[in-house]
PDB file of N, CA and C in Angstrom:
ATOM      1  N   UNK A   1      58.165 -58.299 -61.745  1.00  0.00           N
ATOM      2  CA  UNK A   1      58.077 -58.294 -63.192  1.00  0.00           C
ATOM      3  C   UNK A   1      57.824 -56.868 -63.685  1.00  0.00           C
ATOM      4  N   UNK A   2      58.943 -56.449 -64.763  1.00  0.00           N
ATOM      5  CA  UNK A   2      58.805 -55.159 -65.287  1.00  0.00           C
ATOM      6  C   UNK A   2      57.536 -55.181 -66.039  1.00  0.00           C
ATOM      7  N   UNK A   3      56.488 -54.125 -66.307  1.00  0.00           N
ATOM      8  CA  UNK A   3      55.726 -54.165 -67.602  1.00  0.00           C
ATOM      9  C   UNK A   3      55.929 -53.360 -68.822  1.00  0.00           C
ATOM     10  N   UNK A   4      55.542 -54.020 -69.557  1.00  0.00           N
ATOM     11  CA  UNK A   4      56.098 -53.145 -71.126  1.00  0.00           C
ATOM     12  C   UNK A   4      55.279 -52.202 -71.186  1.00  0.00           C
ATOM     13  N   UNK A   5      55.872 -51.304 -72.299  1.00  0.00           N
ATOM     14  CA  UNK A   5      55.487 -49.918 -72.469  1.00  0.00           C
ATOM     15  C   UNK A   5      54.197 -49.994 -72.298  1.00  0.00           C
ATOM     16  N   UNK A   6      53.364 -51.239 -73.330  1.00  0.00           N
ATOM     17  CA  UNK A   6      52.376 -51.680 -73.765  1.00  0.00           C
ATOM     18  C   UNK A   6      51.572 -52.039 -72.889  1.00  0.00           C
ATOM     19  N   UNK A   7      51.466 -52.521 -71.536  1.00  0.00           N
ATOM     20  CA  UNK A   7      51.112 -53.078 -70.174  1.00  0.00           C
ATOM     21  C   UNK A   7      51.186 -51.824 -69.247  1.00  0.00           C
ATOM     22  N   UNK A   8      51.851 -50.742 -69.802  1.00  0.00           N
ATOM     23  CA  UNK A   8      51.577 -49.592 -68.957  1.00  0.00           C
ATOM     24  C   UNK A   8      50.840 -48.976 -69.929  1.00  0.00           C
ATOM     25  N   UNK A   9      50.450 -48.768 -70.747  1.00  0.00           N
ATOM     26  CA  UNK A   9      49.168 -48.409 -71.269  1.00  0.00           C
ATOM     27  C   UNK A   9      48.117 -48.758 -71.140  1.00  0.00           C
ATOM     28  N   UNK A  10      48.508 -49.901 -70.636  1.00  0.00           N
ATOM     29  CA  UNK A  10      46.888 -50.619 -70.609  1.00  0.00           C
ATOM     30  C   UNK A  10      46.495 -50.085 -69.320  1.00  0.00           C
ATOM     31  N   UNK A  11      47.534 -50.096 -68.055  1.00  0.00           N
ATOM     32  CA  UNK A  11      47.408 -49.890 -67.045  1.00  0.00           C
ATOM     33  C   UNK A  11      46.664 -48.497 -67.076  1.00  0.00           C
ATOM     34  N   UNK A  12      47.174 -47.812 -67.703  1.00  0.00           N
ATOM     35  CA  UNK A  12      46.757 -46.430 -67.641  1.00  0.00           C
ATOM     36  C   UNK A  12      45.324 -46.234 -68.362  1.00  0.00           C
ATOM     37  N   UNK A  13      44.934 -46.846 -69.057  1.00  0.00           N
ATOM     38  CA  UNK A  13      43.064 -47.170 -69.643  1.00  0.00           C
ATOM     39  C   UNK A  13      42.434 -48.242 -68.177  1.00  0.00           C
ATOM     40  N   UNK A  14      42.708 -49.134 -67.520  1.00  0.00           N
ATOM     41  CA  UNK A  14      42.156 -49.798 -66.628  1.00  0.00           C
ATOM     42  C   UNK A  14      41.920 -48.165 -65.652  1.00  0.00           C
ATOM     43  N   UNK A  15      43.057 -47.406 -65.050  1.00  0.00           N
ATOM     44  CA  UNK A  15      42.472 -46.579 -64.339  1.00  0.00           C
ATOM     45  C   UNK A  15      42.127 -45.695 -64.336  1.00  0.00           C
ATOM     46  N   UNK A  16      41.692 -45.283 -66.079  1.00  0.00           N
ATOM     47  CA  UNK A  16      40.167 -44.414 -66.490  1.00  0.00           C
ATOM     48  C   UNK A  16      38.935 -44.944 -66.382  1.00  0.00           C
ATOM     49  N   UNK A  17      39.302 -46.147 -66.622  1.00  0.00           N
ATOM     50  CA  UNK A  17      37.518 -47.229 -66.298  1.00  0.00           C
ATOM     51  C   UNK A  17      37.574 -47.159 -64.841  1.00  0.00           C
ATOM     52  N   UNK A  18      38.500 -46.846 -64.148  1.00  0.00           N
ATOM     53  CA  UNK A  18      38.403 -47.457 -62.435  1.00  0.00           C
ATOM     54  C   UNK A  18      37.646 -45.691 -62.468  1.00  0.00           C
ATOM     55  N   UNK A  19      38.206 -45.070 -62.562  1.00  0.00           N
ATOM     56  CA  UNK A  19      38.289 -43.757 -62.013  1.00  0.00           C
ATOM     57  C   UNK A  19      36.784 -43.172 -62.221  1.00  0.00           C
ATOM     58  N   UNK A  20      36.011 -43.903 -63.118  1.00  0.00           N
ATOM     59  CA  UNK A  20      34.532 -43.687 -63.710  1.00  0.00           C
ATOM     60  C   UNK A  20      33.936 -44.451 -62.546  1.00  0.00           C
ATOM     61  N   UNK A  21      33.786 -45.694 -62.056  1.00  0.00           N
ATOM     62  CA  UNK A  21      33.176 -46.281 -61.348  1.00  0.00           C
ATOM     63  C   UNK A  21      33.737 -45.479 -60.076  1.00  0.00           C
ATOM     64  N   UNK A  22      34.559 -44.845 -59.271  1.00  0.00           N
ATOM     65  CA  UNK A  22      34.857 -44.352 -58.756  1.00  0.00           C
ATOM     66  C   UNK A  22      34.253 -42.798 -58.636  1.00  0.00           C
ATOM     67  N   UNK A  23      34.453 -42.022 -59.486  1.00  0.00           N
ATOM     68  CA  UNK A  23      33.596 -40.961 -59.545  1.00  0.00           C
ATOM     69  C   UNK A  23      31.782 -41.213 -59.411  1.00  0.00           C
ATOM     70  N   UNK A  24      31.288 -42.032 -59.977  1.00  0.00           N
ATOM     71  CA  UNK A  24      29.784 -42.480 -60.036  1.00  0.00           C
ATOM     72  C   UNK A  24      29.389 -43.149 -58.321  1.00  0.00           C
ATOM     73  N   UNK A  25      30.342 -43.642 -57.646  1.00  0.00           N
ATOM     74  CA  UNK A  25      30.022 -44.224 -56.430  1.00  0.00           C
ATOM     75  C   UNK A  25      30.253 -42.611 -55.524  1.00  0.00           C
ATOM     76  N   UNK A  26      31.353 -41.652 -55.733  1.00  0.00           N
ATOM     77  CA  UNK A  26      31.345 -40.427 -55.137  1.00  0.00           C
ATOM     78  C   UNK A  26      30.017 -39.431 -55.451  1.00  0.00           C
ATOM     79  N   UNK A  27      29.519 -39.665 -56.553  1.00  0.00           N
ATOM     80  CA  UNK A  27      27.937 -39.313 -56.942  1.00  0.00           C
ATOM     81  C   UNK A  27      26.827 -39.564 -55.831  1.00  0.00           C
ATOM     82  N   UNK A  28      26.723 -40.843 -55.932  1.00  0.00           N
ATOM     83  CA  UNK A  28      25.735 -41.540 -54.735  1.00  0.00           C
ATOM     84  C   UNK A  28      26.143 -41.526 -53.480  1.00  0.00           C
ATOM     85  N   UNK A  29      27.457 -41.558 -52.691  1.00  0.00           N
ATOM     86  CA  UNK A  29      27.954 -40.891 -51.543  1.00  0.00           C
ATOM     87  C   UNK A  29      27.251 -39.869 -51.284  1.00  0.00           C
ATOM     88  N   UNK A  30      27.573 -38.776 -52.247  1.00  0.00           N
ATOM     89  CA  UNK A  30      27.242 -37.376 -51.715  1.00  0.00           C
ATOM     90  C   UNK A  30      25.439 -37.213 -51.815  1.00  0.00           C
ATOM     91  N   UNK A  31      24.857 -38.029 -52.846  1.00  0.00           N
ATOM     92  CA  UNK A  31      23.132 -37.900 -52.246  1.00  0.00           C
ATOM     93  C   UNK A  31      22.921 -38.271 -51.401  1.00  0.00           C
ATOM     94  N   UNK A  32      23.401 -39.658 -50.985  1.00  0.00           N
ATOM     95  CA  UNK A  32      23.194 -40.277 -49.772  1.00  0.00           C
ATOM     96  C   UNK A  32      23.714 -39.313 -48.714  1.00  0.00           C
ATOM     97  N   UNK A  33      24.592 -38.623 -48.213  1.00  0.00           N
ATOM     98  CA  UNK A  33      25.182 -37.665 -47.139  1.00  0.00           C
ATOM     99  C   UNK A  33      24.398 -36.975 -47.217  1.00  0.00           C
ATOM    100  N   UNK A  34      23.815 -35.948 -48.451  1.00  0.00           N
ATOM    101  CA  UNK A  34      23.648 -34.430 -48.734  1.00  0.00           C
ATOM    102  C   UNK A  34      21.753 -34.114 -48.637  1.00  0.00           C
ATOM    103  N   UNK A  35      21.876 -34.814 -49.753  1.00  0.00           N
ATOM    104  CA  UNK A  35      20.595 -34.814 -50.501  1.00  0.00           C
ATOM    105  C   UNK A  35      19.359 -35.829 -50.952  1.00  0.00           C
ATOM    106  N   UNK A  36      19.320 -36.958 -49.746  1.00  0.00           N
ATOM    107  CA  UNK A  36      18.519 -37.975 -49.969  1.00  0.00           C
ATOM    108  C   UNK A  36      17.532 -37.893 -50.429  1.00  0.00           C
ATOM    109  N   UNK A  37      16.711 -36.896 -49.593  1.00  0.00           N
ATOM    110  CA  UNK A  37      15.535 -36.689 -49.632  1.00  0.00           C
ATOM    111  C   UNK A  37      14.775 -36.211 -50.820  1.00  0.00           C
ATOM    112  N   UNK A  38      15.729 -35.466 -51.651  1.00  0.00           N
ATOM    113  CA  UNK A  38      15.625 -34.636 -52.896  1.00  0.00           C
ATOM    114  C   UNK A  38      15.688 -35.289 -53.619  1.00  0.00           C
ATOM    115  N   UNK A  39      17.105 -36.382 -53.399  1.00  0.00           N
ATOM    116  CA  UNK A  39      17.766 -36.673 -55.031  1.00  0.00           C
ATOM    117  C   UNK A  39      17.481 -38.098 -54.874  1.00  0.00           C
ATOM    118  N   UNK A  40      16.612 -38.541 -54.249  1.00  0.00           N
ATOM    119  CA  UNK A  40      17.096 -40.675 -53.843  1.00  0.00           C
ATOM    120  C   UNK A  40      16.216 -40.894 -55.313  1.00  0.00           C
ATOM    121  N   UNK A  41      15.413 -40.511 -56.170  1.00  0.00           N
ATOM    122  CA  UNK A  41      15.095 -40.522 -57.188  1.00  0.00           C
ATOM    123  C   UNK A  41      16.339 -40.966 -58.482  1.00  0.00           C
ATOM    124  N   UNK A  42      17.404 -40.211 -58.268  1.00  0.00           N
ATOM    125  CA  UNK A  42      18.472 -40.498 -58.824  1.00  0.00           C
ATOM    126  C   UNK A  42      19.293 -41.522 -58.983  1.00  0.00           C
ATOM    127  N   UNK A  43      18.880 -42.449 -57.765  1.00  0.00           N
ATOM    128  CA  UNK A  43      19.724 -43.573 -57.526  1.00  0.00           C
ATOM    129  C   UNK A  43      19.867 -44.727 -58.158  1.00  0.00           C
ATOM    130  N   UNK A  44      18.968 -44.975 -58.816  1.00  0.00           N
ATOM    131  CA  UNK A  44      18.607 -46.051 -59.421  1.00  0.00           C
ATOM    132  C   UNK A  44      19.146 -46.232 -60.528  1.00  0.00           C
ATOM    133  N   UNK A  45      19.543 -45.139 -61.311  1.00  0.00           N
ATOM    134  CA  UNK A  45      20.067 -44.966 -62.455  1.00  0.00           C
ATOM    135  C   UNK A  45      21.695 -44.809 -61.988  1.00  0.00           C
ATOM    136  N   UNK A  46      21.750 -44.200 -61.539  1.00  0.00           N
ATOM    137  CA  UNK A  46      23.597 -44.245 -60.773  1.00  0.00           C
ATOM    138  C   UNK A  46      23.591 -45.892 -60.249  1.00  0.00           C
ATOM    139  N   UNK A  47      22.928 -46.567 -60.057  1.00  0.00           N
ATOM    140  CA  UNK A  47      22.915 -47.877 -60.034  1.00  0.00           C
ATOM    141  C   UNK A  47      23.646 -48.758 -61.088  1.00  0.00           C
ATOM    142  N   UNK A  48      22.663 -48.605 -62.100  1.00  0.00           N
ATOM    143  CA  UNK A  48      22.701 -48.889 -63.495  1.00  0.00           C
ATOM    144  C   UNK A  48      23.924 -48.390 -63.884  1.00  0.00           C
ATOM    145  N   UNK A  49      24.312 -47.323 -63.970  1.00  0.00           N
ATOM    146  CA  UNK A  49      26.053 -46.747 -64.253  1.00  0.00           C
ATOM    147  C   UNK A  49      26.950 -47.625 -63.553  1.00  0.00           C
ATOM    148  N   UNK A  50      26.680 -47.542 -62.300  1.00  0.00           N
ATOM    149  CA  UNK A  50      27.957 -48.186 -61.450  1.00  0.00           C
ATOM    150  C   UNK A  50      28.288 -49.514 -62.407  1.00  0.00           C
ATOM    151  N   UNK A  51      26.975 -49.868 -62.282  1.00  0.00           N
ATOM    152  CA  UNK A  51      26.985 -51.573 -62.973  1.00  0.00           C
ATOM    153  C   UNK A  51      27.355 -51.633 -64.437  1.00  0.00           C
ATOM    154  N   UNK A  52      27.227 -51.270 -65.232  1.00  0.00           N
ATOM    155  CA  UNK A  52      27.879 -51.226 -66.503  1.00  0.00           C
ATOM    156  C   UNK A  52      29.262 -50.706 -66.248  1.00  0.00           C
ATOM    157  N   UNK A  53      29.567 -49.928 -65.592  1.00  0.00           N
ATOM    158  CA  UNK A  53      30.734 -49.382 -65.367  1.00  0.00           C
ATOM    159  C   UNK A  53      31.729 -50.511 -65.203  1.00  0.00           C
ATOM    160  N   UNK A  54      31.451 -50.830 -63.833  1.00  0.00           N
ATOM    161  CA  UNK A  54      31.982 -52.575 -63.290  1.00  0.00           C
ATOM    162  C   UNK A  54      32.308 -53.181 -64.537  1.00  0.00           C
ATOM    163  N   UNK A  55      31.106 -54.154 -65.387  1.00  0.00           N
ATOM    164  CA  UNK A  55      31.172 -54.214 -66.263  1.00  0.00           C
ATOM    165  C   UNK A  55      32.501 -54.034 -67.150  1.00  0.00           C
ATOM    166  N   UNK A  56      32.436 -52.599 -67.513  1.00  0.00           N
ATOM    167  CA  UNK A  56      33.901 -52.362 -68.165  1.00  0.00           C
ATOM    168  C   UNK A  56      34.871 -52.754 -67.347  1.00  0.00           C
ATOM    169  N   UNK A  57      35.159 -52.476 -66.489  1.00  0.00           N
ATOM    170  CA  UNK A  57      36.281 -53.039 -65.730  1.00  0.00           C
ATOM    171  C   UNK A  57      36.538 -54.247 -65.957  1.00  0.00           C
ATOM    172  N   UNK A  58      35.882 -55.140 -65.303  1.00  0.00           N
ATOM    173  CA  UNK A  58      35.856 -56.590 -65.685  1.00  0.00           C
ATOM    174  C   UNK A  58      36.716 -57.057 -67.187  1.00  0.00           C
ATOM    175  N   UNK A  59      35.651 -56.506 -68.100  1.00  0.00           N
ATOM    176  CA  UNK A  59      35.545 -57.039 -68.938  1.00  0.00           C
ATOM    177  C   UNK A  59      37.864 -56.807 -69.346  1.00  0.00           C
ATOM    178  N   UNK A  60      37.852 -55.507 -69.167  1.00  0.00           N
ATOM    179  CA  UNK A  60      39.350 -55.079 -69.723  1.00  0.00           C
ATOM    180  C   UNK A  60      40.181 -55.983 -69.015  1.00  0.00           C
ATOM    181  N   UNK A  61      39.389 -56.015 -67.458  1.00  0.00           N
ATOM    182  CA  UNK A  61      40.436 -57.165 -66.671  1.00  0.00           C
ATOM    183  C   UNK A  61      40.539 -58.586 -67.711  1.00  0.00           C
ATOM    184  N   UNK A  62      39.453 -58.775 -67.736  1.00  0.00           N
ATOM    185  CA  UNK A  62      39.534 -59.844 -68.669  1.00  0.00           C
ATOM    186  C   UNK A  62      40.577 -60.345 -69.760  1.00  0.00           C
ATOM    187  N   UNK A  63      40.265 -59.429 -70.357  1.00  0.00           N
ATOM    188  CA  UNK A  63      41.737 -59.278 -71.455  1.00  0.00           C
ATOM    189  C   UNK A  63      42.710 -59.081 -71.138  1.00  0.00           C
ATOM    190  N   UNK A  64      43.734 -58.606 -69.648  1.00  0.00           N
ATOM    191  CA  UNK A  64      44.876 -57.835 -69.304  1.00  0.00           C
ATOM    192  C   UNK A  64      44.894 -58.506 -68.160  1.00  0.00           C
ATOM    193  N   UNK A  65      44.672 -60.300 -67.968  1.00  0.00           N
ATOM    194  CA  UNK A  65      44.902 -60.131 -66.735  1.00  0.00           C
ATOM    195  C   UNK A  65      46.278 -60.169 -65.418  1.00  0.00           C
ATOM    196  N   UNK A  66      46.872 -60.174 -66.298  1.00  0.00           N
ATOM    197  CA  UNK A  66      48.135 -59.387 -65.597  1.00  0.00           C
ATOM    198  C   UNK A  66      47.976 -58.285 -64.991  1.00  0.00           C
ATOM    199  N   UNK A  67      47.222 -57.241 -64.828  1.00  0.00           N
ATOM    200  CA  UNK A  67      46.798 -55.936 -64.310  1.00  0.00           C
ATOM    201  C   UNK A  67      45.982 -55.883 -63.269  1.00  0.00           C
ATOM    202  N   UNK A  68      45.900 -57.522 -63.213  1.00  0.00           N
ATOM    203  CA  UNK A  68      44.776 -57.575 -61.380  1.00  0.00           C
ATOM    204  C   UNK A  68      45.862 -57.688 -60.285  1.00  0.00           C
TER     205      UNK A  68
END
């Protein structure tokens, strides 16, 4: 199935929301590798991001779900 112009737009906003939860999990990667000891303070709140982040995802899936 082709998608319309309109379905590739959307596509293209789903993988700015992906690309956020994606960048925020490469966040906590690199404390966890780098800087535990320093930064594990940080985590909890990069927690909280990931999860709202998700969140968005979901939620757009929700509406578009042709795009899963």
């Amino acid at each position: 199935m082709e998608l319309t112009e309109e379905q590739k737009e959307y596509k293209k906003e789903l993988a700015k929301h992906k690309r956020k939860v994606i960048e925020l999990a490469g966040v906590v990667h690199d404390i966890v590798e780098d800087t535990i000891w320093t930064d594990y303070v940080k985590l909890p709140k990069l927690g909280e991001d990931i999860v709202l982040a998700m969140k968005d995802v979901n939620a757009f899936l929700d509406k578009h779900p042709y795009l899963k």
